[in-house]
N, C-alpha and C. Protein backbone atom coordinates (compact mmCIF):
# COMPACT_ATOMS: atom_id res chain seq x y z
N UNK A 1 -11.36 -36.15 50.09
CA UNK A 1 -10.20 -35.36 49.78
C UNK A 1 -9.25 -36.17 48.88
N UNK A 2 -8.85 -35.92 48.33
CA UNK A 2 -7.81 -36.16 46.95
C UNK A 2 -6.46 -36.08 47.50
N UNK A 3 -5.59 -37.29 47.38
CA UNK A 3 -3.87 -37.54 48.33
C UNK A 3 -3.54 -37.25 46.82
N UNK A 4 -2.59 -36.02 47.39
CA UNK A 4 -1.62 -35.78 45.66
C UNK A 4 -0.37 -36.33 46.42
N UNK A 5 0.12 -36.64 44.87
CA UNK A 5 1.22 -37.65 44.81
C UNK A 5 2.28 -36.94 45.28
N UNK A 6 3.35 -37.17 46.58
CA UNK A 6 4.33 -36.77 46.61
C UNK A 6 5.42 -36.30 45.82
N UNK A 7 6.35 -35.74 45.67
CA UNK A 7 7.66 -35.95 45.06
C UNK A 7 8.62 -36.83 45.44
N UNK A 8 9.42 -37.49 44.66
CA UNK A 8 10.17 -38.11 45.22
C UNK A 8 11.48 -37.40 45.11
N UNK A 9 12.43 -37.77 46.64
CA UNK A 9 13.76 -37.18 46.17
C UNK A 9 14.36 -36.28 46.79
N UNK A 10 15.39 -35.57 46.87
CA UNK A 10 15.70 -34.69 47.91
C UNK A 10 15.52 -33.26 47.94
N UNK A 11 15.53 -32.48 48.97
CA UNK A 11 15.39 -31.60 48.71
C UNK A 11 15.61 -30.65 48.02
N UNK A 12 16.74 -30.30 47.49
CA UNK A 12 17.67 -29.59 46.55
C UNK A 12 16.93 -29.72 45.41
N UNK A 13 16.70 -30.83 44.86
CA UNK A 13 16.14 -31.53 43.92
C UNK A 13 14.65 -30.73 43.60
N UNK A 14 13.83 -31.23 44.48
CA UNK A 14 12.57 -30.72 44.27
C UNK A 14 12.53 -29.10 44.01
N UNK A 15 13.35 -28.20 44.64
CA UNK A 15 13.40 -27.15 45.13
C UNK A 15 13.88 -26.43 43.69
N UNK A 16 14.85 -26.83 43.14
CA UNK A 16 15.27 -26.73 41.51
C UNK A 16 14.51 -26.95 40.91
N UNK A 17 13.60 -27.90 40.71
CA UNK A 17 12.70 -28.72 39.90
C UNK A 17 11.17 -27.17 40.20
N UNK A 18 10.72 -26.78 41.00
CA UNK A 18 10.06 -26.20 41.65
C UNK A 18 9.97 -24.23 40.69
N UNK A 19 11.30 -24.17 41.57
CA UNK A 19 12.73 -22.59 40.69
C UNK A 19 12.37 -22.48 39.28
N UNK A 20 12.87 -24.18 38.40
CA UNK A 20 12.57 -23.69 36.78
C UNK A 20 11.34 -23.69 36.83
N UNK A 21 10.10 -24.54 37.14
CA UNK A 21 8.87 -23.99 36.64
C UNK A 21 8.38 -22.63 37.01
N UNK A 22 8.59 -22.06 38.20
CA UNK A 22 8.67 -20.24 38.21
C UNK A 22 9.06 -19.48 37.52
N UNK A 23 10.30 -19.51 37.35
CA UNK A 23 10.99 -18.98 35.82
C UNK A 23 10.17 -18.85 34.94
N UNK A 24 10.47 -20.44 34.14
CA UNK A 24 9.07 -20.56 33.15
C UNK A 24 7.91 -19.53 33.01
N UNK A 25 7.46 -19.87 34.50
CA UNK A 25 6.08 -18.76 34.39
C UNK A 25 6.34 -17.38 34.51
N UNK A 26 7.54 -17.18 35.61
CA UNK A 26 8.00 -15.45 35.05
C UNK A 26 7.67 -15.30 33.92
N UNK A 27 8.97 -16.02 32.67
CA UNK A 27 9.33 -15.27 31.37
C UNK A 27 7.92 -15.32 30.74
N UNK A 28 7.00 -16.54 31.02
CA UNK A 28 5.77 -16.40 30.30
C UNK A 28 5.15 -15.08 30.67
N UNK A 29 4.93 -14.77 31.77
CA UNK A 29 3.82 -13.81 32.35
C UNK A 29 4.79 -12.43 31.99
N UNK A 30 5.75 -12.41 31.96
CA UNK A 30 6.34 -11.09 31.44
C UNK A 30 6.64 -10.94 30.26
N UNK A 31 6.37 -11.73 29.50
CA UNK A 31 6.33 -11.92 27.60
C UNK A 31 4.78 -11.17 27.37
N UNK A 32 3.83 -11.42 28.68
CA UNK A 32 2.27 -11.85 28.08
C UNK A 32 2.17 -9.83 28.59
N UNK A 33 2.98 -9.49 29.96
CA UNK A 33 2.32 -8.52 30.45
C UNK A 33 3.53 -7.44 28.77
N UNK A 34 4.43 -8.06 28.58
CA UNK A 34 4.82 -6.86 27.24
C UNK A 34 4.03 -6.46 26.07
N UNK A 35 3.52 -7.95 25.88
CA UNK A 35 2.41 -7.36 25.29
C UNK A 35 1.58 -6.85 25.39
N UNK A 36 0.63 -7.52 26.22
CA UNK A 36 -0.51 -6.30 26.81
C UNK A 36 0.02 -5.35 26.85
N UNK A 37 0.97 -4.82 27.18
CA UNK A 37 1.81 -3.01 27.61
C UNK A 37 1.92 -2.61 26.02
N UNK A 38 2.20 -3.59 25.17
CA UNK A 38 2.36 -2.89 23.83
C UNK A 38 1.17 -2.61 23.10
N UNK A 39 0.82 -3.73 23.09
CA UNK A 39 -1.17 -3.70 22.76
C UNK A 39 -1.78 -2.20 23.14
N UNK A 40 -1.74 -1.91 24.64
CA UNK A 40 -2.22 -0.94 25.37
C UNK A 40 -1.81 0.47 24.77
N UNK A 41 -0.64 0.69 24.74
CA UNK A 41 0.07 1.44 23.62
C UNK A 41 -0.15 1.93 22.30
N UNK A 42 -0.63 0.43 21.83
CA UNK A 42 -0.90 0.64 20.23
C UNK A 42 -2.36 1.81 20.28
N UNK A 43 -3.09 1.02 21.22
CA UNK A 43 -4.63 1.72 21.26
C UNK A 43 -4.56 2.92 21.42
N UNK A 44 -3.72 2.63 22.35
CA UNK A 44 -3.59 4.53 23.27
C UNK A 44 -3.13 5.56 21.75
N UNK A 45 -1.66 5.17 21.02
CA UNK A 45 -1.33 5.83 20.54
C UNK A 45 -2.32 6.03 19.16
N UNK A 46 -2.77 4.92 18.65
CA UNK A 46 -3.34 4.90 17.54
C UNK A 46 -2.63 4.13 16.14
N UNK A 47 -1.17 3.86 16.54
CA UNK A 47 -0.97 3.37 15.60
C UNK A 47 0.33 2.44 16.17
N UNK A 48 0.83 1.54 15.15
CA UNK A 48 2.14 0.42 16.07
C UNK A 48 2.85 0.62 16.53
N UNK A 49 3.70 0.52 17.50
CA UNK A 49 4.48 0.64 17.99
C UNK A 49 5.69 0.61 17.60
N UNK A 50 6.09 -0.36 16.25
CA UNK A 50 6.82 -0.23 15.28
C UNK A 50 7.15 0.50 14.53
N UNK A 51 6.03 1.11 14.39
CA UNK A 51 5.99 2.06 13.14
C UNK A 51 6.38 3.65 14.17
N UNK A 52 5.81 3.87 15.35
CA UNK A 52 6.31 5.29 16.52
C UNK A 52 8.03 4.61 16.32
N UNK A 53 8.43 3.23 16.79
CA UNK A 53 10.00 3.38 16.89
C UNK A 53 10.47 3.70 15.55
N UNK A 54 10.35 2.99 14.23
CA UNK A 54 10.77 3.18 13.19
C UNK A 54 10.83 4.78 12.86
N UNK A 55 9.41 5.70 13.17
CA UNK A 55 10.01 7.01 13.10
C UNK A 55 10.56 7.89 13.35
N UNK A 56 10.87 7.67 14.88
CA UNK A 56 11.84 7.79 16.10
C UNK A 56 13.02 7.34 15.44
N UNK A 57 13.63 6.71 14.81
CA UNK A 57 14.97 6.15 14.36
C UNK A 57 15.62 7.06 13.63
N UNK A 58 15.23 8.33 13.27
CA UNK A 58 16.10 9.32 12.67
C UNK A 58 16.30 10.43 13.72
N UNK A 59 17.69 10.59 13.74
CA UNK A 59 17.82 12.14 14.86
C UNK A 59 16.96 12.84 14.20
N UNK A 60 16.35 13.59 12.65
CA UNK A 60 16.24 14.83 13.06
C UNK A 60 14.74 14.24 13.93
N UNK A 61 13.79 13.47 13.36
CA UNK A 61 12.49 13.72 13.94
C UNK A 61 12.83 13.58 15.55
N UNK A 62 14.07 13.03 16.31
CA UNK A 62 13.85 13.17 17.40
C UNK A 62 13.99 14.11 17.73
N UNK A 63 14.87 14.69 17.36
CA UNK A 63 15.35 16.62 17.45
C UNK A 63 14.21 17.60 17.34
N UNK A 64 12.60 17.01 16.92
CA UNK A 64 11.90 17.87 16.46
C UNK A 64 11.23 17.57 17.72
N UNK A 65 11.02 16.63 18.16
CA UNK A 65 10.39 16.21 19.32
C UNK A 65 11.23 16.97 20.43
N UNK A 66 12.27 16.96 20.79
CA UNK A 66 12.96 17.47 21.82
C UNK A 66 12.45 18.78 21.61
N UNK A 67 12.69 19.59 20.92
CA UNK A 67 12.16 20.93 20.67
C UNK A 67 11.40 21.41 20.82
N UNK A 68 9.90 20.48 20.40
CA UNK A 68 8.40 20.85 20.69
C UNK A 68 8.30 20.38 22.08
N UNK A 69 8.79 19.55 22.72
CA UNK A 69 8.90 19.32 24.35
C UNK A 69 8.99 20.65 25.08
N UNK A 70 9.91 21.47 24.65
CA UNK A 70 10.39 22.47 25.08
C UNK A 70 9.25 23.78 24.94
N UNK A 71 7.95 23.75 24.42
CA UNK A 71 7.36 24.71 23.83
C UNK A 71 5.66 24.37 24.42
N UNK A 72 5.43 25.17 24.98
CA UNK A 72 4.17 24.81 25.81
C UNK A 72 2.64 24.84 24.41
N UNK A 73 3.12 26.26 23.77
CA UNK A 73 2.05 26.66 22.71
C UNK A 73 2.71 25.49 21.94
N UNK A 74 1.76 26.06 20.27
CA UNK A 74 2.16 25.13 19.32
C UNK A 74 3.02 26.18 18.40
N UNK A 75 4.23 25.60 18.03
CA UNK A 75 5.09 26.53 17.30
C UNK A 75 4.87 26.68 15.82
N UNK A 76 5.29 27.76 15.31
CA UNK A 76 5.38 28.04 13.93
C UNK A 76 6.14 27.23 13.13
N UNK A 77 5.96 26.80 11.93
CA UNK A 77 6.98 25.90 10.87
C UNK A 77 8.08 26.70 10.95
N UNK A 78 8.28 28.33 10.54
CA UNK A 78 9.31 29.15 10.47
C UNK A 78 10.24 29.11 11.99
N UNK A 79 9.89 29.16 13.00
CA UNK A 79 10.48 28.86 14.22
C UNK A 79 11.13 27.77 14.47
N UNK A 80 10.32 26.60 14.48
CA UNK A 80 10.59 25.28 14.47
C UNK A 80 12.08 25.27 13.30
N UNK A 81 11.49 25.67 12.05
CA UNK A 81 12.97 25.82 11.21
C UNK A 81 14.30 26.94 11.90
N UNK A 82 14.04 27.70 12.40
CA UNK A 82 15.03 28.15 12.77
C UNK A 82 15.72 27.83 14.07
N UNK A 83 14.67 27.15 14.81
CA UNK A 83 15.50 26.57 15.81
C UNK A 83 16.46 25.00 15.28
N UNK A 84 16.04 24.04 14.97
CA UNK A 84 16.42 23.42 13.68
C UNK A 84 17.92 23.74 13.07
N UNK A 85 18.29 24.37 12.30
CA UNK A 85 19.05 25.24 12.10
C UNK A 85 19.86 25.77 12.73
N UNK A 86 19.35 26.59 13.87
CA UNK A 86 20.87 26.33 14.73
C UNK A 86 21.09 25.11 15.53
N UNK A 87 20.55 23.92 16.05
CA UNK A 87 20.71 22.90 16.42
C UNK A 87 21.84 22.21 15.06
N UNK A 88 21.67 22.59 13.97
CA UNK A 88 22.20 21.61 12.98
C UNK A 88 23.76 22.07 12.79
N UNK A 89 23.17 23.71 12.23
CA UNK A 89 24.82 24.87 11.61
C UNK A 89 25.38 25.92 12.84
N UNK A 90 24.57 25.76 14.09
CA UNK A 90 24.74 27.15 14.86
C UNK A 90 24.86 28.57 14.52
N UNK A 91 23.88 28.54 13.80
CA UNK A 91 23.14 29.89 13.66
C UNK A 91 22.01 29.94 13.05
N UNK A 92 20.97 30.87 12.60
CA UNK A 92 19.73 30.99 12.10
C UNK A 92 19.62 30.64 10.43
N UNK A 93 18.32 30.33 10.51
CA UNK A 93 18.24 30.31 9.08
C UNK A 93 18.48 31.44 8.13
N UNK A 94 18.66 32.76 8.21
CA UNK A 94 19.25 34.02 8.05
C UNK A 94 20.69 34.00 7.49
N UNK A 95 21.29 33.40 8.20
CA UNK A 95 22.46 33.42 8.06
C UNK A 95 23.46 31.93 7.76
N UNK A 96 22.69 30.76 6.74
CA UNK A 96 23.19 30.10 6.20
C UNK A 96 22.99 29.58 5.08
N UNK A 97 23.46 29.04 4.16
CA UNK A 97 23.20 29.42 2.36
C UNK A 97 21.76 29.25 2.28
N UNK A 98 21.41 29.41 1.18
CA UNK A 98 20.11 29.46 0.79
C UNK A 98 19.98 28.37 0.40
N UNK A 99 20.57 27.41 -0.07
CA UNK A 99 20.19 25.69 -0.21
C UNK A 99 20.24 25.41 0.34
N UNK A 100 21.38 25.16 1.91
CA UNK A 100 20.88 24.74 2.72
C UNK A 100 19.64 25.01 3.67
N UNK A 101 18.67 26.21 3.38
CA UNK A 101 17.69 26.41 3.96
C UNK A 101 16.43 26.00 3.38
N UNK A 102 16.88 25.79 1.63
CA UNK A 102 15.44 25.27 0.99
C UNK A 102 15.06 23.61 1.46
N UNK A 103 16.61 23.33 1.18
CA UNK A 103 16.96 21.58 1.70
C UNK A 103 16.07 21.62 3.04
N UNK A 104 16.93 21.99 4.18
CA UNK A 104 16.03 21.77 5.49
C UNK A 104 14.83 21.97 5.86
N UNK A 105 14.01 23.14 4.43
CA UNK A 105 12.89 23.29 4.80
C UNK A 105 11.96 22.18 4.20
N UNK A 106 12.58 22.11 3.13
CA UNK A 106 11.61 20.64 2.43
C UNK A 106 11.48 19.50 3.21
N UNK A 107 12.95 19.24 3.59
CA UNK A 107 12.58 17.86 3.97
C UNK A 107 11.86 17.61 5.38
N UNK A 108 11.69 19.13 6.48
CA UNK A 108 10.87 19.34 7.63
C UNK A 108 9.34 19.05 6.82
N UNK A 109 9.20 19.98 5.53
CA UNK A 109 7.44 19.89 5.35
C UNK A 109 7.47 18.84 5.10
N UNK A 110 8.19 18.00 3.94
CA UNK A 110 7.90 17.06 3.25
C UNK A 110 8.29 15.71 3.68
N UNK A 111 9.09 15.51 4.67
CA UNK A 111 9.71 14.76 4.98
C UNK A 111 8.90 14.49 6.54
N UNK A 112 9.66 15.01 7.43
CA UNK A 112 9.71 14.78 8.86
C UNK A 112 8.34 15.13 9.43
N UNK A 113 7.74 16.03 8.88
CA UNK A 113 6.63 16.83 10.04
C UNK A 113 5.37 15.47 9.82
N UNK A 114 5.32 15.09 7.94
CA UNK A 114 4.55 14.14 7.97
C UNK A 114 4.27 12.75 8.72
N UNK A 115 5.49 12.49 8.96
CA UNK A 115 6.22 10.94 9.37
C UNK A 115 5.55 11.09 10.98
N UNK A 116 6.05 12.35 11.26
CA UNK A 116 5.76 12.35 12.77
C UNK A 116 3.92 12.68 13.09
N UNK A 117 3.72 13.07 12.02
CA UNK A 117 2.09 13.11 12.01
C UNK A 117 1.40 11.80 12.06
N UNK A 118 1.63 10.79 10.88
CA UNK A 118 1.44 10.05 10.55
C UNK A 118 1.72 8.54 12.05
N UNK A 119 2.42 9.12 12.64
CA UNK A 119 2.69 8.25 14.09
C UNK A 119 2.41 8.84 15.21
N UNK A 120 1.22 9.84 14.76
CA UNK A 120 0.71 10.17 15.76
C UNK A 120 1.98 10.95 17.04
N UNK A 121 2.84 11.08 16.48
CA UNK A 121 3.37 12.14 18.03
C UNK A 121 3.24 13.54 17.70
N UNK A 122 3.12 14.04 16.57
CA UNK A 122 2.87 15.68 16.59
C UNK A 122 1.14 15.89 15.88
N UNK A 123 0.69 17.09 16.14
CA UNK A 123 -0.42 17.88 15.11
C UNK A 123 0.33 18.58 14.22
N UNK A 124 -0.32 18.51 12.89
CA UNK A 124 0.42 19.58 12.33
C UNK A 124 -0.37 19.57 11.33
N UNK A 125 -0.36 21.19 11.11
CA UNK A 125 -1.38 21.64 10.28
C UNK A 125 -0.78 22.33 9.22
N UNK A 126 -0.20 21.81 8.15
CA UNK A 126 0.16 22.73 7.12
C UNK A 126 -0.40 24.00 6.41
N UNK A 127 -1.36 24.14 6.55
CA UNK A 127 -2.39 24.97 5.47
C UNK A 127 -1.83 26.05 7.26
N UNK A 128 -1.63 26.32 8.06
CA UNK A 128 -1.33 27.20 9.21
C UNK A 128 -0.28 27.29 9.31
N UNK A 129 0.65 26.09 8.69
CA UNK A 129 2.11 26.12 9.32
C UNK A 129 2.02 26.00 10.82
N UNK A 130 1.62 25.26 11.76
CA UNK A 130 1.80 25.09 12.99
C UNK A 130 1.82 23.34 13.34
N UNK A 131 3.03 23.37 14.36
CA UNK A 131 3.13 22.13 15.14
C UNK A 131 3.25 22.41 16.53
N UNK A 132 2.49 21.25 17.04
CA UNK A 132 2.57 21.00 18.20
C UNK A 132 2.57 19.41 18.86
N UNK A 133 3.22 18.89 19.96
CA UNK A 133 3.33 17.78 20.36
C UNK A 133 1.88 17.13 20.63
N UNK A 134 1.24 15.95 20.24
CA UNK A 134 0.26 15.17 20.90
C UNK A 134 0.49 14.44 22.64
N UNK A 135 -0.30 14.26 23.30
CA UNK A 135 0.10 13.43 24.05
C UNK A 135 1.45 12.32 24.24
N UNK A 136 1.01 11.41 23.22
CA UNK A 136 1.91 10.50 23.21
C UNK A 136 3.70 11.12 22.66
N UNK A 137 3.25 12.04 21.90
CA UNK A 137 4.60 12.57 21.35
C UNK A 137 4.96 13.64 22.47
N UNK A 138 4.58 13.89 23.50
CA UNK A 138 5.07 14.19 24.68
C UNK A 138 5.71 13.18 25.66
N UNK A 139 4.76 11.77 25.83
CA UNK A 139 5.34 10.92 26.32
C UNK A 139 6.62 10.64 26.06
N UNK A 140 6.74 9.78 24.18
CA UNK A 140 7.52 9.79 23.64
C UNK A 140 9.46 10.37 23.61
N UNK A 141 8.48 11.51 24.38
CA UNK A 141 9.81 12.69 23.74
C UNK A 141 10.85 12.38 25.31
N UNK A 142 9.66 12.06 26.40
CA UNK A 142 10.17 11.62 27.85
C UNK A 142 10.83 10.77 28.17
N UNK A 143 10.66 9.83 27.46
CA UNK A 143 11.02 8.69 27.17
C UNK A 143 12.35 8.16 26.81
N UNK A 144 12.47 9.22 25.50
CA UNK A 144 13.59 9.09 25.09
C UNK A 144 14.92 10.10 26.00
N UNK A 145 14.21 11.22 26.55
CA UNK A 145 15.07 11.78 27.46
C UNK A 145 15.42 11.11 28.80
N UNK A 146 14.71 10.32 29.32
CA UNK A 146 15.13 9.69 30.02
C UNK A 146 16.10 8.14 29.62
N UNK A 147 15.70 7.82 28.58
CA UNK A 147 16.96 6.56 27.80
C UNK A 147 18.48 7.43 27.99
N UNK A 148 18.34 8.85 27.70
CA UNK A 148 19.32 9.48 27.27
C UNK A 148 20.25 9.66 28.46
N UNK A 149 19.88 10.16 29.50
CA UNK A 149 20.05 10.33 30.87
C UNK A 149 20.86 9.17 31.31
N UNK A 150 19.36 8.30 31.69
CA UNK A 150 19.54 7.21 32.41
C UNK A 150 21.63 6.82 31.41
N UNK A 151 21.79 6.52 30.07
CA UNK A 151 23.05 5.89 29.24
C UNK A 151 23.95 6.53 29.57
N UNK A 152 23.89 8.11 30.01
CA UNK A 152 24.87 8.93 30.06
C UNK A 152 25.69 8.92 31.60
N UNK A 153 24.15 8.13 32.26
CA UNK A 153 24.67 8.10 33.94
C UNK A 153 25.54 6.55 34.14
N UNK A 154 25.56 5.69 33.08
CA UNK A 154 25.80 4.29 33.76
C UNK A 154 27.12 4.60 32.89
């Protein structure tokens, strides 16, 4: 059998000495399990995790997400725009100028619906005009409703 070397010194001492190397290995092992959790993520979602927050960083695409949360089928581009629309002017696309409806509609096709395609949280099929949430852009959308919650309660 192998005599390991005591410590020398008092208790307090050792006991501190003991504390930071746990730490240590906390912050290590919870640096190592974030990644793995992000890693895991990346796979799951298909694409970085950087790149889902970076497109997440504009209200409207989160606004588009909240919306399609709300919608079991997959919604119409024309719907989606008019809900849109009153979220933005409070009222329908019907009833607000006509630039501002070409504006909002472009930058939904051309702009937002792609971004959110492209990060994997919606389907969207232009040649149909239909969106609908993916998995993760369901997660996603939970996610952020619960950030929202949880800030509003503390």
């Amino acid at each position: 059998m192998i005599e390991q070397e005591q410590p020398q010194g008092n208790k307090e001492a050792i006991m501190g000495s003991m504390g930071e190397k746990c730490c240590e290995y906390n912050e290590v092992s919870e640096k190592e399990l974030y990644r793995e959790y992000e890693s895991v993520l990346e796979t799951w979602v298909g694409v970085s995790i950087d790149a889902v927050f970076t497109t997440l960083a504009n209200q409207h695409r989160r606004s588009i997400l909240y919306v399609l949360d709300d919608h079991v089928q997959p919604m119409s581009q024309s719907e989606l725009l008019n809900v849109l629309a009153n979220l933005k002017y409070g009222t329908t696309v019907d009833e607000i100028a006509p630039t501002d409806t070409e504006r909002l509609s472009a930058s939904l096709h051309h702009l937002h619906l792609p971004r959110l395609k492209d990060a994997r949280l919606i389907e969207y099929d232009p040649s149909a005009e239909t969106v609908s949430l993916t998995k993760a852009g369901k997660s996603f959308s939970r996610i952020l409703d619960q950030f929202i919650n949880t800030a509003l309660l503390d």
